[in-house]
C-alpha atoms as a PDB file:
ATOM      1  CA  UNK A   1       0.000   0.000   0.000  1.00  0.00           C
ATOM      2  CA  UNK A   2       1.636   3.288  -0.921  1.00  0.00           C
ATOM      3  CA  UNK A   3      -0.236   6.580   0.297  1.00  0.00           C
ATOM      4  CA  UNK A   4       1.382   9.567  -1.658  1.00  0.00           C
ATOM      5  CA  UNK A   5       0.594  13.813  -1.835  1.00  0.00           C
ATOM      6  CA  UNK A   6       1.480  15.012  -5.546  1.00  0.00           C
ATOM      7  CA  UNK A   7      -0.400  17.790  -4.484  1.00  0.00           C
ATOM      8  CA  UNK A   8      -1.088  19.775  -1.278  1.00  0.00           C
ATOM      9  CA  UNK A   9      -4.625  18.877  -1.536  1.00  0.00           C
ATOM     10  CA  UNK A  10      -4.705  15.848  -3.240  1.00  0.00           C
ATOM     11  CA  UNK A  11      -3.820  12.280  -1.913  1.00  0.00           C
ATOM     12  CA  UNK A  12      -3.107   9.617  -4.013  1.00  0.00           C
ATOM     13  CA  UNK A  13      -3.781   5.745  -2.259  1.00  0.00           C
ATOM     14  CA  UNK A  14      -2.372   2.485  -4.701  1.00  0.00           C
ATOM     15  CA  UNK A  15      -2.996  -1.366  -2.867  1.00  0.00           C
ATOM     16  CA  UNK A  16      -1.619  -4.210  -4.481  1.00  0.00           C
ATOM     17  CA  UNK A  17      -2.364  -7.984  -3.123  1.00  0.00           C
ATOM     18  CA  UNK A  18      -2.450 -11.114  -4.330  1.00  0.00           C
ATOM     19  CA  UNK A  19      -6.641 -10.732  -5.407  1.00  0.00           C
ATOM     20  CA  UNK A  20      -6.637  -6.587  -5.773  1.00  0.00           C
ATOM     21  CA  UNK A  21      -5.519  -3.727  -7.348  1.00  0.00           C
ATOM     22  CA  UNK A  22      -7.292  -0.913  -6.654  1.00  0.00           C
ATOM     23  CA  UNK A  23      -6.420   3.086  -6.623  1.00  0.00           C
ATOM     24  CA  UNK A  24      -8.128   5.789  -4.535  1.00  0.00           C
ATOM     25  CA  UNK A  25      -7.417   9.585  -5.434  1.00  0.00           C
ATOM     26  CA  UNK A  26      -8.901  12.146  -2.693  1.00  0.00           C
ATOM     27  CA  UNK A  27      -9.187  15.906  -2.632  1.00  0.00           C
ATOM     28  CA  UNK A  28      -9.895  17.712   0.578  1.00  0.00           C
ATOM     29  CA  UNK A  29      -9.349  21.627   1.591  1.00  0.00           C
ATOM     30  CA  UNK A  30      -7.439  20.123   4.923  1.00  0.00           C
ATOM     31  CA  UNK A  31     -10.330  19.912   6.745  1.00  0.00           C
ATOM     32  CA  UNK A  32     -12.805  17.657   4.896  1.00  0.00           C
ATOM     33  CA  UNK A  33     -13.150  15.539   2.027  1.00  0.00           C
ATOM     34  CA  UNK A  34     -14.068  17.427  -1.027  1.00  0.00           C
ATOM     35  CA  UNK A  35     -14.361  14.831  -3.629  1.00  0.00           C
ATOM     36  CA  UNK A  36     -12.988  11.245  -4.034  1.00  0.00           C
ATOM     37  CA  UNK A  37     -12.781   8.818  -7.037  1.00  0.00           C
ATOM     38  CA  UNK A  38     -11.735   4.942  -6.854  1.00  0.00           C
ATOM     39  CA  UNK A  39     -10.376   3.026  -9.505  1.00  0.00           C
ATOM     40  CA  UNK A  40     -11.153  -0.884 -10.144  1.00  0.00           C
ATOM     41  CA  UNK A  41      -7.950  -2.687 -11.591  1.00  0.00           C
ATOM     42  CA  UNK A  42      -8.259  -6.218 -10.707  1.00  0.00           C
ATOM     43  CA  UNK A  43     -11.105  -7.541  -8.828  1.00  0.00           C
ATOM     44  CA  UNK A  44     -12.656 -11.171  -8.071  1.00  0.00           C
ATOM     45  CA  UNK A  45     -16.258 -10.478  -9.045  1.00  0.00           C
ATOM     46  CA  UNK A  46     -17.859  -9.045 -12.244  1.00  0.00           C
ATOM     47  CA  UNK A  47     -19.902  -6.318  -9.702  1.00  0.00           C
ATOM     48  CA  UNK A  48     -16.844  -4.991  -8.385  1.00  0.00           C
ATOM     49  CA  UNK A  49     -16.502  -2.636 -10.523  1.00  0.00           C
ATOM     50  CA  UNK A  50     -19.809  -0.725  -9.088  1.00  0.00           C
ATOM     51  CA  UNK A  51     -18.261  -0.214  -5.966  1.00  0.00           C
ATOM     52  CA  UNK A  52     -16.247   2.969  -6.601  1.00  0.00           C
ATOM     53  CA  UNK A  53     -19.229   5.165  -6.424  1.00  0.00           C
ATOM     54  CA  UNK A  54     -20.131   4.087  -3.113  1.00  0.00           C
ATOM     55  CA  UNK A  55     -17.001   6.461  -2.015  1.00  0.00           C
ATOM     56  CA  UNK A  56     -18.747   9.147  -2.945  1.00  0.00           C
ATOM     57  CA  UNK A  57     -20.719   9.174   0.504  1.00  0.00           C
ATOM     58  CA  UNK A  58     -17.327  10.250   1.984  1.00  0.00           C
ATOM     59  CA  UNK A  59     -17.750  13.883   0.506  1.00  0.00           C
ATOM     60  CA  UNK A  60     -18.586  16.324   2.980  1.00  0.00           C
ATOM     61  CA  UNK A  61     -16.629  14.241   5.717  1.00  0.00           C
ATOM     62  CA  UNK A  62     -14.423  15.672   8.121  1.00  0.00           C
ATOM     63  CA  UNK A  63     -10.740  14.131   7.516  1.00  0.00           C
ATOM     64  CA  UNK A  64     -10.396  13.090  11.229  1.00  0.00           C
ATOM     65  CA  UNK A  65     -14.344  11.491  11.484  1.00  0.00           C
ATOM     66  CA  UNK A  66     -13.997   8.797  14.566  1.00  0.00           C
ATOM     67  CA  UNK A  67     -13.430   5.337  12.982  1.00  0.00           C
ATOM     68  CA  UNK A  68     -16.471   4.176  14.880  1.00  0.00           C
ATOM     69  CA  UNK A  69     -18.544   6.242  12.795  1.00  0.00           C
ATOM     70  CA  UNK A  70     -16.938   5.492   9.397  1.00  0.00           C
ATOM     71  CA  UNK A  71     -17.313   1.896  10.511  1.00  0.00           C
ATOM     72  CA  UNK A  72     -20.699   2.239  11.194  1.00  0.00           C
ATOM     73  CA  UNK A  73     -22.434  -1.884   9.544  1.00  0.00           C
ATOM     74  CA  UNK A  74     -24.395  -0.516   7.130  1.00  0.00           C
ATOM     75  CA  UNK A  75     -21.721   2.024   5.684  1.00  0.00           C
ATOM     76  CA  UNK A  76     -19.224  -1.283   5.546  1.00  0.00           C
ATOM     77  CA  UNK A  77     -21.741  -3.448   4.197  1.00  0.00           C
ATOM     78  CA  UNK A  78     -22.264  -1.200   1.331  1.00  0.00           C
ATOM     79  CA  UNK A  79     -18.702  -0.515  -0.172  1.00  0.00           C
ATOM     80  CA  UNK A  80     -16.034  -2.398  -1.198  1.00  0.00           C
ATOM     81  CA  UNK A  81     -14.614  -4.053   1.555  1.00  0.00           C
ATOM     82  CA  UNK A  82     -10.479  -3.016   0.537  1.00  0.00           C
ATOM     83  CA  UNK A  83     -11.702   0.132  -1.530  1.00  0.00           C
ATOM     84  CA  UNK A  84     -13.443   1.625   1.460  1.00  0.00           C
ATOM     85  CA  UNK A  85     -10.352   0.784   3.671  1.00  0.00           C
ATOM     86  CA  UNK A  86      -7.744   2.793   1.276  1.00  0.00           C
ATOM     87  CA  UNK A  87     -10.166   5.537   1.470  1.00  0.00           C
ATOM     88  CA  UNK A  88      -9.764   5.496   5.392  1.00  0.00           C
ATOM     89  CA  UNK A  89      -5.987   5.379   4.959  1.00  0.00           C
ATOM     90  CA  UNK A  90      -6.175   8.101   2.445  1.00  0.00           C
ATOM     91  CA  UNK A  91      -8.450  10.602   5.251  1.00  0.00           C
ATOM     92  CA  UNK A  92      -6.204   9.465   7.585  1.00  0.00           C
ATOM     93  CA  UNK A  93      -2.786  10.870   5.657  1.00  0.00           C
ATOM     94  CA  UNK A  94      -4.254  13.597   4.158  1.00  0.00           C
ATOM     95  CA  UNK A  95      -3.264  14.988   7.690  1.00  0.00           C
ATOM     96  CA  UNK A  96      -0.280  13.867   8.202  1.00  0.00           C
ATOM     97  CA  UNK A  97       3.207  15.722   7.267  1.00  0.00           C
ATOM     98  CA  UNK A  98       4.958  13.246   5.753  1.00  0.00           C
ATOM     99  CA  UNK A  99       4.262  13.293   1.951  1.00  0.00           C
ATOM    100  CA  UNK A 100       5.191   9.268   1.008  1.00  0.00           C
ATOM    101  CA  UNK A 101       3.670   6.221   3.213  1.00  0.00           C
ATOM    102  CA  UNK A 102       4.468   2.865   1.826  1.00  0.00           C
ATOM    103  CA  UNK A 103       3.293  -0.390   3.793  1.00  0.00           C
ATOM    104  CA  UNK A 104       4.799  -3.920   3.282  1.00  0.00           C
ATOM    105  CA  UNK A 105       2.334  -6.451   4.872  1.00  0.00           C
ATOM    106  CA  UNK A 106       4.011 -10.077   4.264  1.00  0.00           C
ATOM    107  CA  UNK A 107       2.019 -12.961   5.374  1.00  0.00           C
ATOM    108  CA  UNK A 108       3.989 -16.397   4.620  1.00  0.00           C
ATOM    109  CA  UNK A 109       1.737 -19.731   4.326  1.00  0.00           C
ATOM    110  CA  UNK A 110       1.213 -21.952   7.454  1.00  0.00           C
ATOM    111  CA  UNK A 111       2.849 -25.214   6.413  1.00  0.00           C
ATOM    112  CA  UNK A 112       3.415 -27.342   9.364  1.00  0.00           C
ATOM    113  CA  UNK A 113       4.598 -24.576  11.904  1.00  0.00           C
ATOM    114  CA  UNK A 114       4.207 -21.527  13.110  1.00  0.00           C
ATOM    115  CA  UNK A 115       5.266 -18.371  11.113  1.00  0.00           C
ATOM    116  CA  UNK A 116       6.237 -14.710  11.488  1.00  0.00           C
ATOM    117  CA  UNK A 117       4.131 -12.229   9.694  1.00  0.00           C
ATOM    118  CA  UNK A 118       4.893  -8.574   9.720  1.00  0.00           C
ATOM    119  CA  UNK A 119       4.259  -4.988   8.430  1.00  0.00           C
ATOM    120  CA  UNK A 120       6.614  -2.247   7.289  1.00  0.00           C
ATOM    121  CA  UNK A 121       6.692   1.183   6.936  1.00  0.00           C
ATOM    122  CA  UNK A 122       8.706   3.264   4.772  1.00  0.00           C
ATOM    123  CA  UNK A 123      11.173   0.243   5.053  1.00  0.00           C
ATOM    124  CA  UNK A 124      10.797  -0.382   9.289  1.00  0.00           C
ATOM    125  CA  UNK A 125       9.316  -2.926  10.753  1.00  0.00           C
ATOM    126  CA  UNK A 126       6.395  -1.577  13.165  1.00  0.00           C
ATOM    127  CA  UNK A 127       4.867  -4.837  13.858  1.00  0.00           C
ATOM    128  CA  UNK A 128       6.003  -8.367  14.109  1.00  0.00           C
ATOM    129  CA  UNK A 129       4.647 -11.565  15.114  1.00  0.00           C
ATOM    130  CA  UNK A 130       4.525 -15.174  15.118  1.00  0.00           C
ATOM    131  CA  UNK A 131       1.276 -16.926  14.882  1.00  0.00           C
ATOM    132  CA  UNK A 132      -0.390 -20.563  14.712  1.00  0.00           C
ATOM    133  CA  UNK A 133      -4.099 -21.318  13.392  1.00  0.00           C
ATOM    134  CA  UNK A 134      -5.020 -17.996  13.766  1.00  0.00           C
ATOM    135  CA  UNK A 135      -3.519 -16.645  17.277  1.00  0.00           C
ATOM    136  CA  UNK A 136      -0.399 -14.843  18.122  1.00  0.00           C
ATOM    137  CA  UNK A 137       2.423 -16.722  20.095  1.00  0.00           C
ATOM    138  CA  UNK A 138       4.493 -13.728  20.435  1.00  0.00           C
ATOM    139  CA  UNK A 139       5.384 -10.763  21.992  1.00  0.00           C
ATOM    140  CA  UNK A 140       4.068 -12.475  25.170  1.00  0.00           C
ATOM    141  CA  UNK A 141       1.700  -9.484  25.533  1.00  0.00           C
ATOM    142  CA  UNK A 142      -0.337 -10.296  22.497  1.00  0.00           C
ATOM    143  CA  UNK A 143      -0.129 -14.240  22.990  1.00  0.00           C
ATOM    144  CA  UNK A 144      -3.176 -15.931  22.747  1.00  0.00           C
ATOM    145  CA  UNK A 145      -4.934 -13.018  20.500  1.00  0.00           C
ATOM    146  CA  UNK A 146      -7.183 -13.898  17.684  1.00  0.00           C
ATOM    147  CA  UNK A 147      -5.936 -12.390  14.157  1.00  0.00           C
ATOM    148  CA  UNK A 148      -9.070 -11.904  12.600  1.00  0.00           C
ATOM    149  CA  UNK A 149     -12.416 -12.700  14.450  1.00  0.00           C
ATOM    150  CA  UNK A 150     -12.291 -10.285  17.571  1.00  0.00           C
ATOM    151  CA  UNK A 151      -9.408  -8.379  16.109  1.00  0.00           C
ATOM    152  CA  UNK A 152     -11.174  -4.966  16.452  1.00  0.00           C
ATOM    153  CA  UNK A 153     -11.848  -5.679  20.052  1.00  0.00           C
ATOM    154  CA  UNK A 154      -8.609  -5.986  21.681  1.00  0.00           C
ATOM    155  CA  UNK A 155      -6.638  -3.866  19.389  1.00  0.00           C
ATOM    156  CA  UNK A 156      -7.627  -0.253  20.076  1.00  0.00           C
ATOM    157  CA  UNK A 157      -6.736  -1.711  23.715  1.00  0.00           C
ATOM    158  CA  UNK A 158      -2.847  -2.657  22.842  1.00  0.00           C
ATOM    159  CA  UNK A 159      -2.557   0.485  19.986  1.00  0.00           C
ATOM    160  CA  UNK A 160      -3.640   3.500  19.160  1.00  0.00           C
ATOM    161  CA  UNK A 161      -2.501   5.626  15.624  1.00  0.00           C
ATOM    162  CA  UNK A 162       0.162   4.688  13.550  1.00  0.00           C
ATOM    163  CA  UNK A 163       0.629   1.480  15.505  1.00  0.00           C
ATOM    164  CA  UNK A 164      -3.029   0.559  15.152  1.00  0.00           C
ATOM    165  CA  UNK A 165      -3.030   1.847  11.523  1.00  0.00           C
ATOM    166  CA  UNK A 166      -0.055  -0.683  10.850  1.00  0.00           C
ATOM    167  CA  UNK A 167      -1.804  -3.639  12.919  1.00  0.00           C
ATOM    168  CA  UNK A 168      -4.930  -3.334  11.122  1.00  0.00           C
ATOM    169  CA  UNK A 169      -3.165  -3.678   7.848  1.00  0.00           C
ATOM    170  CA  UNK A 170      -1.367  -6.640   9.036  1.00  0.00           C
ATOM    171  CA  UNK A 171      -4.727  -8.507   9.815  1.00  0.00           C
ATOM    172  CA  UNK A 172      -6.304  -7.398   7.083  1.00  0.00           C
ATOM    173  CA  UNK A 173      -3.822  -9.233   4.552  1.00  0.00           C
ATOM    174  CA  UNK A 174      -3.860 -11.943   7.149  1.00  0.00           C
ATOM    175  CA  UNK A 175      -7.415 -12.335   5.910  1.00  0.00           C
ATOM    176  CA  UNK A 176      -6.500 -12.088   2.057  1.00  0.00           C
ATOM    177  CA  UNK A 177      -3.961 -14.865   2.634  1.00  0.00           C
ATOM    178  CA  UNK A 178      -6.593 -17.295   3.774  1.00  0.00           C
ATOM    179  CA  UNK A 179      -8.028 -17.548   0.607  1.00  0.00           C
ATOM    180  CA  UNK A 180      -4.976 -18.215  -0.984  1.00  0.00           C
ATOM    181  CA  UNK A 181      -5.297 -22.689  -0.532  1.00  0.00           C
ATOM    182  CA  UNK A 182      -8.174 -22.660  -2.519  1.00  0.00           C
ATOM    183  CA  UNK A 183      -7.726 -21.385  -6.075  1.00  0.00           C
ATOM    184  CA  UNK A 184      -9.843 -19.229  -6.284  1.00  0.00           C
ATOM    185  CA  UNK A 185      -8.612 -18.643 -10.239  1.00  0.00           C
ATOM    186  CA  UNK A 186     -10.699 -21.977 -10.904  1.00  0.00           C
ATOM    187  CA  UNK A 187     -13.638 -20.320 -10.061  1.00  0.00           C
ATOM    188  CA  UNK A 188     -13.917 -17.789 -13.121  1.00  0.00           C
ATOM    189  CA  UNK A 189     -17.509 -17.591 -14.646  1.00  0.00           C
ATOM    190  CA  UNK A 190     -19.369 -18.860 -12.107  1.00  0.00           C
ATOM    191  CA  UNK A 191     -21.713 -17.320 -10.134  1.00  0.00           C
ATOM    192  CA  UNK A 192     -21.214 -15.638  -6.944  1.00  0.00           C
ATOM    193  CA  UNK A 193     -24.193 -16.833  -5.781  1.00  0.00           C
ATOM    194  CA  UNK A 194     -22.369 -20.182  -5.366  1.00  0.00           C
ATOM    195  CA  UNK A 195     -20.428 -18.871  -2.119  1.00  0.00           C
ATOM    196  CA  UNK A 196     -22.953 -18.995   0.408  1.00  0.00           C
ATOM    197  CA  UNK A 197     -20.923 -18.138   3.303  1.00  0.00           C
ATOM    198  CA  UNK A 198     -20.766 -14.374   2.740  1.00  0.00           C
ATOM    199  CA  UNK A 199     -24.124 -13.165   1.183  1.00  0.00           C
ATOM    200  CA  UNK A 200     -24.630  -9.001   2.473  1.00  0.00           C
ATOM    201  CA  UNK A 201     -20.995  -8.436   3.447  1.00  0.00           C
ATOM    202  CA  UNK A 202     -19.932  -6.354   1.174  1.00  0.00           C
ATOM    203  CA  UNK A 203     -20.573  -4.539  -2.209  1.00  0.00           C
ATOM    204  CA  UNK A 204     -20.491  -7.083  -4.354  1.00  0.00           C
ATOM    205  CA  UNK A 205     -22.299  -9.808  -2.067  1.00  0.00           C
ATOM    206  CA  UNK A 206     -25.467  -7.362  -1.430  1.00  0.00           C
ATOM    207  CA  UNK A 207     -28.233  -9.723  -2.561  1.00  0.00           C
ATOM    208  CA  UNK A 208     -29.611  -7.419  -5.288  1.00  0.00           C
ATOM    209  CA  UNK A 209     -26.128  -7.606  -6.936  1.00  0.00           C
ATOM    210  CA  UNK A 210     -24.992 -11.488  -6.005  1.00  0.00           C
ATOM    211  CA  UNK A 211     -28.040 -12.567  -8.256  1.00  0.00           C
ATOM    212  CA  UNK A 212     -26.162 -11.594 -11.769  1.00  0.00           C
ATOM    213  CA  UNK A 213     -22.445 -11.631 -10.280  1.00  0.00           C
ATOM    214  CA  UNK A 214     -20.228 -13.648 -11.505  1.00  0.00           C
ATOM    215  CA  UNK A 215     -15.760 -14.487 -10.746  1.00  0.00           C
ATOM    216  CA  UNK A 216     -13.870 -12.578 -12.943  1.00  0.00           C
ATOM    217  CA  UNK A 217     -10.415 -13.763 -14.138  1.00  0.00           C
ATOM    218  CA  UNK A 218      -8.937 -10.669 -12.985  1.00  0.00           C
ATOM    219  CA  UNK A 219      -7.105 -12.063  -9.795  1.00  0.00           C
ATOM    220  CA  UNK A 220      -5.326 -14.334 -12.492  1.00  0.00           C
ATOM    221  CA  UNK A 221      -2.692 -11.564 -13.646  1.00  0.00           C
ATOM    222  CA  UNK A 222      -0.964 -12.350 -10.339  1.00  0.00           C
ATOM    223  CA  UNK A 223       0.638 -15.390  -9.386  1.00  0.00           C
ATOM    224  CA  UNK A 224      -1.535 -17.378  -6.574  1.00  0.00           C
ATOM    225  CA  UNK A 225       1.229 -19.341  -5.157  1.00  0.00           C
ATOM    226  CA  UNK A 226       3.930 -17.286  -3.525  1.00  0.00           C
ATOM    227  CA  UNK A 227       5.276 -17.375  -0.065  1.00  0.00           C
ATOM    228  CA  UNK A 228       3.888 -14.008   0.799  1.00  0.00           C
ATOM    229  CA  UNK A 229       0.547 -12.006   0.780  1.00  0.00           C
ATOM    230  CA  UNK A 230       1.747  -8.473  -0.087  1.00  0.00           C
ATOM    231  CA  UNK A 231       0.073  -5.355   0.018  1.00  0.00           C
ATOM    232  CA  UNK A 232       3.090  -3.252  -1.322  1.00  0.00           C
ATOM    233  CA  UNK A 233       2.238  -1.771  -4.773  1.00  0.00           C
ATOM    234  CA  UNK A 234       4.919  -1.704  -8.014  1.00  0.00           C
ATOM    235  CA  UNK A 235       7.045   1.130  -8.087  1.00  0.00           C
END
């Protein structure tokens, strides 16, 4: 993920996984969002592409709106679920000083032991940790914590800004690498309706829009099997 100002109102947001490509550009007068365009580059379902103009509910926002408002269900349930979270991270360093954020989140495969996932930015490490079926081992004072489900409970208790920025990140890809055994390239054409387990939790899985969806072959242009999930984009 690389956050970038080419312009003293402008911020520029590019996310690359293994699944996504997406691009958020924002304009604000340093208090509130102005206006705010997303761009669809690879996606997994044919109603992706939709989901940009669900951003536009941002305009009028103030640039530092509590995350428990922006994360308000029905808001989430209604954009895109990586979209609406580079628009966050684009509010978020539209205040800060520094003109150039890149993240590195790098999630290896669970094999047949535990492994050490981490996040990066600008080149440091700010988190990492080694986890097992979905806890952390270490640092001792996160053992035993959940990566995904319950995530958003204990985390605001353990971090708060930057930190919590880069842990959130972290999890996140931790979620885009568990889709990663499955192939999901071999599901191109067919219809989303097929998944079952996620119906209404996002953009593309709202009911009115799972009914014509289909998989895309977009996630194809990257290579499934590698020994990382990472969220850095191409420079």
């Amino acid at each position: 993920m690389r956050l970038e100002k080419p312009a003293a109102t402008v911020v520029v947001a590019h996310l690359i996984d293994n699944y996504h490509e997406m691009r958020v550009r924002l304009r604000h007068d340093h208090a509130i969002v102005t206006d705010i365009e997303g761009e669809m580059i690879r996606f997994p379902t044919s109603a992706c592409p939709g989901a940009p103009a669900m951003l536009r509910g941002l305009i009028g926002m103030s640039l530092d709106t509590d995350g428990r408002v922006l994360s308000e269900p029905a808001r989430l349930r209604s954009n895109c679920t990586h979209l609406f979270d580079i628009a966050v991270l684009s509010m978020r360093h539209a205040l800060r000083a520094d003109a150039v954020r890149l993240y590195e989140a790098i999630v290896p495969d669970e094999l047949d032991a535990a492994v050490t996932i981490e996040v990066r930015c600008n080149g440091v490490t700010v988190h990492s940790w080694l986890v097992r079926d979905g806890h952390i081992l270490s640092p001792e004072r996160l053992a035993n914590l959940p990566l995904l489900k319950g995530f958003s409970r204990w985390s605001t208790l353990h971090f708060d800004g930057d930190m919590l920025e880069a842990a959130t990140l972290l999890v996140r890809t931790c979620f885009i690498a568990t889709v990663r055994p499955f192939a999901p390239e071999s599901s191109a054409g067919k219809p989303v309706q097929a998944n079952v387990a996620i119906p209404g939790s996002c953009y593309a899985y709202a009911p009115e829009r799972m009914a014509g969806a289909r998989y895309t072959d977009q996630i194809g242009e990257v290579p499934r099997r590698r020994d990382r999930s990472d969220t850095s984009p191409e420079i």
